[in-house]
Every structure is written in structure tokens, then in C-alpha cells.
C-alpha atoms as a PDB file:
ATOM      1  CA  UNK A   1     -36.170 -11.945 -75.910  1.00  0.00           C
ATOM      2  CA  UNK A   2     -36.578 -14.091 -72.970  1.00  0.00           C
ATOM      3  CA  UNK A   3     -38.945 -16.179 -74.089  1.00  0.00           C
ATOM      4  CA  UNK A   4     -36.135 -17.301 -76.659  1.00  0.00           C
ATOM      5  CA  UNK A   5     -33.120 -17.758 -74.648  1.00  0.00           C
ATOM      6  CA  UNK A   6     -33.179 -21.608 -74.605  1.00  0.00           C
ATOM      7  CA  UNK A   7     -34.065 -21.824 -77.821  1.00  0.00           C
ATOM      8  CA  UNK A   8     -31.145 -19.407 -78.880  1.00  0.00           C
ATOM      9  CA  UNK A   9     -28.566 -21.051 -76.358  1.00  0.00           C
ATOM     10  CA  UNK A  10     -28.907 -24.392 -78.077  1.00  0.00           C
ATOM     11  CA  UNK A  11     -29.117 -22.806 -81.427  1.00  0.00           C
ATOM     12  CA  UNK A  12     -25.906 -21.237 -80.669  1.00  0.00           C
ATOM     13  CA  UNK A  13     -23.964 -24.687 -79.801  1.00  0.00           C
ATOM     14  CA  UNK A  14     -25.104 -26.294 -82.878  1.00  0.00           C
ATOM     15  CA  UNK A  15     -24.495 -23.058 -85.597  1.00  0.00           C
ATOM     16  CA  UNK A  16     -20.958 -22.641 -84.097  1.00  0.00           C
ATOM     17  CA  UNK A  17     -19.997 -25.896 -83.713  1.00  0.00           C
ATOM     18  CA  UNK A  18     -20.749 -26.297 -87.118  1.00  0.00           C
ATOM     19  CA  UNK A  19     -18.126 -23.111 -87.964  1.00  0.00           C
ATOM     20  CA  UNK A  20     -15.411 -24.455 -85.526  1.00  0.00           C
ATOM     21  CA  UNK A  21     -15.425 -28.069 -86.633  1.00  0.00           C
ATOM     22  CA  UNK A  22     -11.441 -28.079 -87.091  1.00  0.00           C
ATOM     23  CA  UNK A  23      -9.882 -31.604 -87.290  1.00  0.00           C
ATOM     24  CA  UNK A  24      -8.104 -31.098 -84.292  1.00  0.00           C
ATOM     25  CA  UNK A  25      -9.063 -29.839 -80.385  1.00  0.00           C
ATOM     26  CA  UNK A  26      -9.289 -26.011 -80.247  1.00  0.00           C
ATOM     27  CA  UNK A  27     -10.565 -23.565 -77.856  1.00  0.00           C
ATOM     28  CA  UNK A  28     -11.731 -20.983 -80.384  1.00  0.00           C
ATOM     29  CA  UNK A  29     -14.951 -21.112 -79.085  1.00  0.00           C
ATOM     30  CA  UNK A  30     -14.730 -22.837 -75.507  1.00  0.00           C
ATOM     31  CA  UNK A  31     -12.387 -26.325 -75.352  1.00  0.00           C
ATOM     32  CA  UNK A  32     -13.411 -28.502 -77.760  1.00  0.00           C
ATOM     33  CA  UNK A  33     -12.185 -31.686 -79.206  1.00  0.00           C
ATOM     34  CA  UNK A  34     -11.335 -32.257 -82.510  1.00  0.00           C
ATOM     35  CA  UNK A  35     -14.223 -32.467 -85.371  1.00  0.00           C
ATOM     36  CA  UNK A  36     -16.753 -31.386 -82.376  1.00  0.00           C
ATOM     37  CA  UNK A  37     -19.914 -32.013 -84.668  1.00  0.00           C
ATOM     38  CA  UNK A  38     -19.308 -35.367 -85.482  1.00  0.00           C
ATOM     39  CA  UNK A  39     -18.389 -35.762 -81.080  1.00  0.00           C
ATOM     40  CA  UNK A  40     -21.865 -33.886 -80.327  1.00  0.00           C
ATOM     41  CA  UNK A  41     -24.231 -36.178 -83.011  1.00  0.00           C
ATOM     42  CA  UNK A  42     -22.277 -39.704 -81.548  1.00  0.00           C
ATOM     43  CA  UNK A  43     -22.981 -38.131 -78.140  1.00  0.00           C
ATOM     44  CA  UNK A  44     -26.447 -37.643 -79.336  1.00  0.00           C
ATOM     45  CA  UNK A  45     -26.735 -41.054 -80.933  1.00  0.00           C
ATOM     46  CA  UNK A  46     -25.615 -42.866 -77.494  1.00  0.00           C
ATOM     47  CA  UNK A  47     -28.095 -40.882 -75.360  1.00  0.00           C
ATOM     48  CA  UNK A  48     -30.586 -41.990 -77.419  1.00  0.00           C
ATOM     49  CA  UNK A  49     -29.593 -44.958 -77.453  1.00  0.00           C
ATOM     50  CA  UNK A  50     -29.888 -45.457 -73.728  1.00  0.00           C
ATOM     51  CA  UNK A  51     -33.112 -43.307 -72.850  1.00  0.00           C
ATOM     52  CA  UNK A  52     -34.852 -43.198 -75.830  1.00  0.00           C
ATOM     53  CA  UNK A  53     -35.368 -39.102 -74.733  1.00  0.00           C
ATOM     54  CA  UNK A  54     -34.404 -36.384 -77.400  1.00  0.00           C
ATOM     55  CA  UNK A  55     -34.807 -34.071 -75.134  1.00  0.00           C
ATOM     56  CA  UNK A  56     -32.153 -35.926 -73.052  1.00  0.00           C
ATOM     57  CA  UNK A  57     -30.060 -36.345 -76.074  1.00  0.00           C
ATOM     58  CA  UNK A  58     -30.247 -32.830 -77.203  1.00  0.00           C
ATOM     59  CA  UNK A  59     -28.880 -31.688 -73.710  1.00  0.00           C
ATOM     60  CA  UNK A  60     -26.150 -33.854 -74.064  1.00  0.00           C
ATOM     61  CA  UNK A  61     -25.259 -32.637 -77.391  1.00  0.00           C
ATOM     62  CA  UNK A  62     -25.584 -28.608 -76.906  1.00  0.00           C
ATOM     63  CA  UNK A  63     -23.707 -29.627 -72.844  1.00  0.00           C
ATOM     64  CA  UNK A  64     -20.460 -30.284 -75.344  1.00  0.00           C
ATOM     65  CA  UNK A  65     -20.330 -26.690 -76.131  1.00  0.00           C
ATOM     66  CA  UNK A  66     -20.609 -25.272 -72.881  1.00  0.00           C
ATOM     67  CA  UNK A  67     -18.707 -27.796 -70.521  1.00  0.00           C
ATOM     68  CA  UNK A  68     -15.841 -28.456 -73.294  1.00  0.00           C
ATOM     69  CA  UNK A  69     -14.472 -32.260 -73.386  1.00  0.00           C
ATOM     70  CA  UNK A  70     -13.122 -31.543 -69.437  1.00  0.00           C
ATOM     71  CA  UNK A  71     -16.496 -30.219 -67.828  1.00  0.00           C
ATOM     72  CA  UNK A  72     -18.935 -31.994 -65.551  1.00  0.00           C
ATOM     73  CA  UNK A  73     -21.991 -29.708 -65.167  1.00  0.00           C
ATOM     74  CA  UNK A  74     -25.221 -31.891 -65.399  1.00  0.00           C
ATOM     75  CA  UNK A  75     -27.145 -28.642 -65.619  1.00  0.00           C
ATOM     76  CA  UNK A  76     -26.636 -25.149 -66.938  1.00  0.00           C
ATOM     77  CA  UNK A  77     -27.872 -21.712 -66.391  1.00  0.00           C
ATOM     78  CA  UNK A  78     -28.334 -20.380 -69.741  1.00  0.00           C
ATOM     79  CA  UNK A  79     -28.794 -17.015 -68.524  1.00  0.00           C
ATOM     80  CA  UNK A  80     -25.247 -16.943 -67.357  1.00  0.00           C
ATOM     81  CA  UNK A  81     -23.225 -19.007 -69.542  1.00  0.00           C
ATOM     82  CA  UNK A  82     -24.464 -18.340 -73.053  1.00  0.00           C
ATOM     83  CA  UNK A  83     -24.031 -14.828 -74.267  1.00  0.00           C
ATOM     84  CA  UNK A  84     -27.260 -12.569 -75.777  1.00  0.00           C
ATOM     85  CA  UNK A  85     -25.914 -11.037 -79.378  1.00  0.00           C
ATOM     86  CA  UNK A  86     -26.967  -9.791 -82.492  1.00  0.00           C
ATOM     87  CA  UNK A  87     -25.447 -12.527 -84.092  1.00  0.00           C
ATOM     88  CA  UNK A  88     -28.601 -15.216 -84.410  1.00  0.00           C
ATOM     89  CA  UNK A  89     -26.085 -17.840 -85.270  1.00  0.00           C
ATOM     90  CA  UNK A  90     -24.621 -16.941 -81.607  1.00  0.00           C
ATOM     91  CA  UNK A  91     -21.624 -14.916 -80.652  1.00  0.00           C
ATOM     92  CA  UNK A  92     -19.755 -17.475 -78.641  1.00  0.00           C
ATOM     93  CA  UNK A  93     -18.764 -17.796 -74.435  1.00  0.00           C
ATOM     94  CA  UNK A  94     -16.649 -15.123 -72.670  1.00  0.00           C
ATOM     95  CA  UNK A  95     -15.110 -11.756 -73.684  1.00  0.00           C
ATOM     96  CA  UNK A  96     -14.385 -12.470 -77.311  1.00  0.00           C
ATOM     97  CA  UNK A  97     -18.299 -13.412 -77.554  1.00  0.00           C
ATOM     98  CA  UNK A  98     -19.146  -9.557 -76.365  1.00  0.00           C
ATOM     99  CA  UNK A  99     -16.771  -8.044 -78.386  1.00  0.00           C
ATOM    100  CA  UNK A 100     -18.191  -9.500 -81.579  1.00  0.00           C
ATOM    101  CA  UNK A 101     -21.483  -8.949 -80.263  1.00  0.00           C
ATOM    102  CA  UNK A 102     -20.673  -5.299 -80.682  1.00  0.00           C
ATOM    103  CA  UNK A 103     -19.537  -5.178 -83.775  1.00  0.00           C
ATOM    104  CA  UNK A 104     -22.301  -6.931 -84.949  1.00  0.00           C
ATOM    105  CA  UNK A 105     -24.568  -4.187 -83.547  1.00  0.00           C
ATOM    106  CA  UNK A 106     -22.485  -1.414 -85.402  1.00  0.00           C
ATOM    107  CA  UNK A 107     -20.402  -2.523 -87.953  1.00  0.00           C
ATOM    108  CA  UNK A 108     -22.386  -5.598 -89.539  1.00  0.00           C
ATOM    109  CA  UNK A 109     -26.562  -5.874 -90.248  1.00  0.00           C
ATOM    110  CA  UNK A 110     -26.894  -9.666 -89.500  1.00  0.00           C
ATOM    111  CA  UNK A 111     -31.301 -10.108 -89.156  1.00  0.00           C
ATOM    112  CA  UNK A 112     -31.739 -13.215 -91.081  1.00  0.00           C
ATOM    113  CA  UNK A 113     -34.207 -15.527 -89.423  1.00  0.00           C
ATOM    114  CA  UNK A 114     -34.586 -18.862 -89.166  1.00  0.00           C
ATOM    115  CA  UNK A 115     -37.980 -20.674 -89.818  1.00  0.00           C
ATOM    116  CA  UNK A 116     -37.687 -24.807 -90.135  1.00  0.00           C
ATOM    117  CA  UNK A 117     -38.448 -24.669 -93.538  1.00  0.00           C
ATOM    118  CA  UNK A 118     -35.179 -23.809 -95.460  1.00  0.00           C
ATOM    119  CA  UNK A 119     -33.301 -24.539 -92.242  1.00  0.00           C
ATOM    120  CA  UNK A 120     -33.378 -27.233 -89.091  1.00  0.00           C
ATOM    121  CA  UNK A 121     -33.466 -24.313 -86.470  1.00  0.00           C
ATOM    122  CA  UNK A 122     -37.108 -23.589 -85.022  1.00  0.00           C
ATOM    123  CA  UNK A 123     -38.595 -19.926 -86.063  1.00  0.00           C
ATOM    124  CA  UNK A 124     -37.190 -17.167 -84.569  1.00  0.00           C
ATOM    125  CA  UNK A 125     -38.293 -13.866 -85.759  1.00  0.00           C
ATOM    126  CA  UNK A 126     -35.088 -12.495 -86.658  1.00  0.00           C
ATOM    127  CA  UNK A 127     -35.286  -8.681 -88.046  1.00  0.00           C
ATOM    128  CA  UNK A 128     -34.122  -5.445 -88.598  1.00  0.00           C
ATOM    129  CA  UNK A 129     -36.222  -4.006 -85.923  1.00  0.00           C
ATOM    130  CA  UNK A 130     -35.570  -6.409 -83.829  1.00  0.00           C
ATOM    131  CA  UNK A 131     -31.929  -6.227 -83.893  1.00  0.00           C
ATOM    132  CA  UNK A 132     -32.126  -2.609 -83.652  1.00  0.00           C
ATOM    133  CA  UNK A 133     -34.111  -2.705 -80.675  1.00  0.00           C
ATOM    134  CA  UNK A 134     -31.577  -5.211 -78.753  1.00  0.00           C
ATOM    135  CA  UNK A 135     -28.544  -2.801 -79.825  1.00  0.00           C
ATOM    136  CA  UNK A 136     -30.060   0.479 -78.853  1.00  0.00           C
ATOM    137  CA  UNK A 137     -30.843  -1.287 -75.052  1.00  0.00           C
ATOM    138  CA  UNK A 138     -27.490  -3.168 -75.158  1.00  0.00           C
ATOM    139  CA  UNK A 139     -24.872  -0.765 -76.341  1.00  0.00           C
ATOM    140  CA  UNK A 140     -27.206   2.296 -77.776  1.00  0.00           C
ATOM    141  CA  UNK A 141     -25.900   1.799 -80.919  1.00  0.00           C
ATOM    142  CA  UNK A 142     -28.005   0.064 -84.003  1.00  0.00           C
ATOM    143  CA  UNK A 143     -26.066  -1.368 -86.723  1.00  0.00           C
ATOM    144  CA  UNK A 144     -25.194   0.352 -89.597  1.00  0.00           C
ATOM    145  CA  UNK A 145     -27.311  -1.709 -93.022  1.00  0.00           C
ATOM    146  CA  UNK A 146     -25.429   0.685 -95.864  1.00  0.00           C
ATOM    147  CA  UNK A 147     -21.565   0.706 -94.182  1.00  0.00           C
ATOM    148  CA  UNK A 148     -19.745  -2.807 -94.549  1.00  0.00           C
ATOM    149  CA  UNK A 149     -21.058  -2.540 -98.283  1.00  0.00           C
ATOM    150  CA  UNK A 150     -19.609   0.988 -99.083  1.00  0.00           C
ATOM    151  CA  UNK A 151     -16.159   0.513 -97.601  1.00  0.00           C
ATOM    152  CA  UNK A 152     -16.001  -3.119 -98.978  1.00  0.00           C
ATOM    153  CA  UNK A 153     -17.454  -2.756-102.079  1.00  0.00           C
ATOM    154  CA  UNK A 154     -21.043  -4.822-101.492  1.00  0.00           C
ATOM    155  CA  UNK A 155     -21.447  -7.554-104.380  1.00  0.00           C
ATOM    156  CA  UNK A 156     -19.403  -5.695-107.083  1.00  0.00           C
ATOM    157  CA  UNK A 157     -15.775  -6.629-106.769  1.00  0.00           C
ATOM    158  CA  UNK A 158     -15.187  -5.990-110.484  1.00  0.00           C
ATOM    159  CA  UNK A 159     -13.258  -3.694-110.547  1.00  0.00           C
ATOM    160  CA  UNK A 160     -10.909  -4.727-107.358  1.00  0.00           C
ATOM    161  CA  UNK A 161      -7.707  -6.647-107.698  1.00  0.00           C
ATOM    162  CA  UNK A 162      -5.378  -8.641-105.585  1.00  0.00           C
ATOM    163  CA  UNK A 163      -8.294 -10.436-102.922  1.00  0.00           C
ATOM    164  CA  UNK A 164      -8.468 -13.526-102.048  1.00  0.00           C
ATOM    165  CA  UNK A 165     -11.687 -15.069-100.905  1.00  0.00           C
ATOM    166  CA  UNK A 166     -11.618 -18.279 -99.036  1.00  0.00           C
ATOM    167  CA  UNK A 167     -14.345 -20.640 -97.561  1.00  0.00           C
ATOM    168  CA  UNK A 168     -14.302 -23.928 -96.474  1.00  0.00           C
ATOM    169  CA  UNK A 169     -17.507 -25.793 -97.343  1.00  0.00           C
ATOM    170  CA  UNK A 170     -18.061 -26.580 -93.526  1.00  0.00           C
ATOM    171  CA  UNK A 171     -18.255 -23.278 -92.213  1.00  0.00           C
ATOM    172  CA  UNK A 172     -22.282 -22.400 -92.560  1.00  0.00           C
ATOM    173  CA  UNK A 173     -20.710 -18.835 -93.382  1.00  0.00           C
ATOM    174  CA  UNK A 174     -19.674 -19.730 -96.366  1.00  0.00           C
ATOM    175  CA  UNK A 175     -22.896 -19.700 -98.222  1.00  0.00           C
ATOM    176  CA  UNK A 176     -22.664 -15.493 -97.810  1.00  0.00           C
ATOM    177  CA  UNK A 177     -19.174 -15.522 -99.395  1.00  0.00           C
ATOM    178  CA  UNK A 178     -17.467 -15.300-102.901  1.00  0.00           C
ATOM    179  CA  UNK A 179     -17.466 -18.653-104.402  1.00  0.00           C
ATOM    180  CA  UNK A 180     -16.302 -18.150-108.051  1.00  0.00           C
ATOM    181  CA  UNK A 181     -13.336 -16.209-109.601  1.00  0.00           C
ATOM    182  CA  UNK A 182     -14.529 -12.492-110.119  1.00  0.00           C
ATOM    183  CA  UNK A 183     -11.763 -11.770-112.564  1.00  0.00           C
ATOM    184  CA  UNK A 184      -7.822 -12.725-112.902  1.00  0.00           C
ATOM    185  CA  UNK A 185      -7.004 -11.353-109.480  1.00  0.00           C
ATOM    186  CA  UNK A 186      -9.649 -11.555-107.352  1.00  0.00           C
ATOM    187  CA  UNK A 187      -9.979 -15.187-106.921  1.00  0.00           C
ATOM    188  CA  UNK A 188     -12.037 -17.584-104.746  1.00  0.00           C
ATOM    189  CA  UNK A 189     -10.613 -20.571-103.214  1.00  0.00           C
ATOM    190  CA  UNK A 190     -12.829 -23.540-101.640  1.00  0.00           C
ATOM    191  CA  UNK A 191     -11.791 -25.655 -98.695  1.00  0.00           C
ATOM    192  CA  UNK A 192     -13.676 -28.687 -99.242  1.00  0.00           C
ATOM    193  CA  UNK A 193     -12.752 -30.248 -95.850  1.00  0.00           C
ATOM    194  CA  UNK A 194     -12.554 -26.328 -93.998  1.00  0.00           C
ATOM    195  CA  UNK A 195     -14.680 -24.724 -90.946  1.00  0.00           C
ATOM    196  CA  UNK A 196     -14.488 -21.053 -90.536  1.00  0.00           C
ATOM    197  CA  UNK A 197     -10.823 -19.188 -91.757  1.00  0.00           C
ATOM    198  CA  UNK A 198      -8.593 -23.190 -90.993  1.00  0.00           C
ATOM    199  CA  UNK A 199      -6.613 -21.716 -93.641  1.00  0.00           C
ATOM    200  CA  UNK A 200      -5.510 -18.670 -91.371  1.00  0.00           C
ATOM    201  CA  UNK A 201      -4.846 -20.492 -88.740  1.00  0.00           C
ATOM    202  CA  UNK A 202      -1.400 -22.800 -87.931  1.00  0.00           C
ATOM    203  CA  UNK A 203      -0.564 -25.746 -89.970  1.00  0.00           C
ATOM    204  CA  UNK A 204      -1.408 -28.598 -87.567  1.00  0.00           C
ATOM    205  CA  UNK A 205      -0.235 -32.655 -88.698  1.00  0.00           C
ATOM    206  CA  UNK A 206      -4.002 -33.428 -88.850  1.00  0.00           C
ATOM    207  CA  UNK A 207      -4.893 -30.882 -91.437  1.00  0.00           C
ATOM    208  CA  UNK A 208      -7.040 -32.187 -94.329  1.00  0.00           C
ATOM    209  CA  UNK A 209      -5.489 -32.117 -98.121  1.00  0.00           C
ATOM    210  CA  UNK A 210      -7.549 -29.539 -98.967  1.00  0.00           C
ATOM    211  CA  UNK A 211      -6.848 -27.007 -97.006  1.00  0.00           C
ATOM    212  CA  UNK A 212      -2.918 -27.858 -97.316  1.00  0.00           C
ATOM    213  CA  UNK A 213      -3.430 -26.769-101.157  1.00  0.00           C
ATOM    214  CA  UNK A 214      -5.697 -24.045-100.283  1.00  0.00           C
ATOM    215  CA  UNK A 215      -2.578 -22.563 -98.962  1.00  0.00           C
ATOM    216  CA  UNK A 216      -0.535 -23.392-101.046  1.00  0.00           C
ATOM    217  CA  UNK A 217      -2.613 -21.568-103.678  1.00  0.00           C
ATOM    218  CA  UNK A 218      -2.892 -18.546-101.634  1.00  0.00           C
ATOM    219  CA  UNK A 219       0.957 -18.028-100.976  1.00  0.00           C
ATOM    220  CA  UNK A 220       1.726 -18.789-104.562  1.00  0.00           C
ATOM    221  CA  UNK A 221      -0.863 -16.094-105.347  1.00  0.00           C
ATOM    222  CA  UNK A 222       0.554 -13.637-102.828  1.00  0.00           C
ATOM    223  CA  UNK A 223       4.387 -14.258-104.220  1.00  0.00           C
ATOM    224  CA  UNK A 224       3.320 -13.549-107.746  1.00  0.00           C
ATOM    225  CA  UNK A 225       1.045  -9.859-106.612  1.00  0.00           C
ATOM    226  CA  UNK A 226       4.343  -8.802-104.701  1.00  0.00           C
ATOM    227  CA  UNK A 227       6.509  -9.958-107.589  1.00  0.00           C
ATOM    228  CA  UNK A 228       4.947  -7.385-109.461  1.00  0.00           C
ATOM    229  CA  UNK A 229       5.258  -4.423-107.120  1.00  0.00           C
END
């Protein structure tokens, strides 16, 4: 796997920034300023505006992730700083990043590859057996493929009630969630303007409208279950 880990450690900044791009600074993943994926392209945009280098410019675009908006480290050692995981889209910096790191090697089967054809990451041969293998050496554990859809009921929520699914339309996760209304009360809500769970987290003055009536809908839809208790 060492062959990939620059490849993987820019990878990582641009997959997660993508899921953390709140509207305001956060340190969910490392201290970054507010809509960091718009910050990283204009970064991007003005390196290449000066050197004419991509290479240059992608530095200076993945460096946002790892130095935050108060770092100052012209170089990085990858090996240190960004995090191995079972995760392809990355698992993050610091403790939090091994701790999901190991659920995804027992609790979640996450082997989807990349291949710059359906996507804008370079190929990385992403499998079971590859996943399996980094688990067993990391943790000696390999994740289980049949047990997140047994106890949470897979693709067929049919027969469930009371669930609310949310997903904001930034969050790159939110192409493997529940999009439509399964039946009168298990309902899907869309965050046009939302990056992974904003909903969940504090009401902040720089929220977007759409997440504002996300929650909204969500309470309202809480009240009325409990009413009926």
C-alpha cells in the first residue's frame, strides 16, 4: 500500500473536504475555515495563477487540509500526518481518524474503488481482498460484508416506521443514502445546501435555508411520532 500513500493522502483532503464543507469554520476534521472547498479550489486557482505548476497548485490545495487556515508547513510527511484506513475516501487526522478506521474494518464493508472514469480520483484498486488484507495486519479483524445489513435492515425499509433519513446534497455520502420517502413514516429529507449530518449539528447564524427547514421538518416529524405514543 505504499506505493499509494500520496496518492491516498491527497485523495483524502479532497473526498473529506468535500463532506465537511459547512458554511462556517469547524474542526471536524482538522481546523478549517468555512466552505473549505470553495477556500482549497481559489487557493488552487491563485497558485496557478502565479506558477503555472499543478503540481504546485495541487500541494497548495490538499496543504489546507493538513495545516488548517493557522499552519505554516511548506512540506509534509505523509507518512505521519495522514492516517492509513479502510475508508478509501480517508478516515481523517488524529484519534477520531483511527477510531473510525476500526470500525470500518469490522463493522462496515467499504471496497469501492475509484478509476477516473465515473470519478476524478486516479485508479486505486479498491477491494474486498484488499481491505481484508489491511484489517487482518492492522487490527486482525476483517470487516464483516453481511452485518450492517442484517441489524439495519439492508435496502428494504418497508416495513420500518418512524426513521428519518437525511442527506445534504454536498456530502459525497449521500449518493449511498435514502433519497425518496419509503412509506408514511420513514421519510427522506434533502439538504440542498448540506455536507455530511449539518443538520445534527448546532444551529450556527450562517446556516443555509435549507437546512433551517430540514430541521424544522425533522422536529415537527419527531413531535407528531411521540404524540402518538
Amino acid at each position: 500500500r505504499k506505493q499509494y500513500g500520496v496518492t491516498e493522502a491527497v485523495v483524502s483532503t479532497q473526498s473529506t473536504g468535500a463532506m465537511v464543507d459547512y458554511p462556517y469554520p469547524a474542526e471536524f476534521f482538522g481546523d478549517l475555515p468555512a466552505w473549505p472547498v470553495a477556500t482549497a479550489c481559489n487557493m488552487m486557482v491563485d497558485e496557478m495563477d502565479d506558477s503555472g505548476d499543478p503540481l504546485k497548485a495541487l500541494v497548495v490545495g490538499a496543504g489546507l487540509f493538513y495545516n488548517g487556515t493557522s499552519g505554516s508547513k511548506q512540506c509534509f510527511d505523509i507518512y505521519k500526518e495522514f492516517i492509513e484506513c479502510a475508508d478509501i475516501t480517508g478516515c481523517g487526522t488524529g484519534p477520531e481518524a483511527v477510531a473510525w478506521d476500526f470500525q470500518c474494518c469490522t463493522e462496515f464493508q467499504l471496497a469501492t474503488p475509484s478509476n477516473n472514469v465515473t470519478d476524478m480520483f486516479p485508479p486505486l484498486n479498491w477491494n474486498k481482498h484488499v481491505v481484508d488484507s489491511y484489517c487482518r495486519k492492522q487490527y486482525g479483524v476483517t470487516p464483516d460484508p453481511v452485518g450492517a445489513s442484517l441489524n439495519y435492515w439492508s435496502a428494504d425499509f418497508r416495513s420500518a416506521s418512524n426513521i428519518i433519513f437525511s442527506n445534504g446534497l454536498l456530502d459525497p455520502w449521500h449518493a449511498g443514502g435514502v433519497l425518496e420517502d419509503v412509506n408514511e413514516s420513514v421519510k427522506a429529507i434533502i439538504v440542498k445546501d448540506g455536507a455530511h449530518h449539518l443538520d445534527l449539528r448546532g444551529s450556527n447564524k450562517a446556516d443555509p435555508k435549507s437546512v433551517i427547514e430540514a430541521r424544522k421538518q425533522e422536529v415537527a416529524l419527531i413531535e407528531k411520532w411521540l404524540g402518538e405514543l
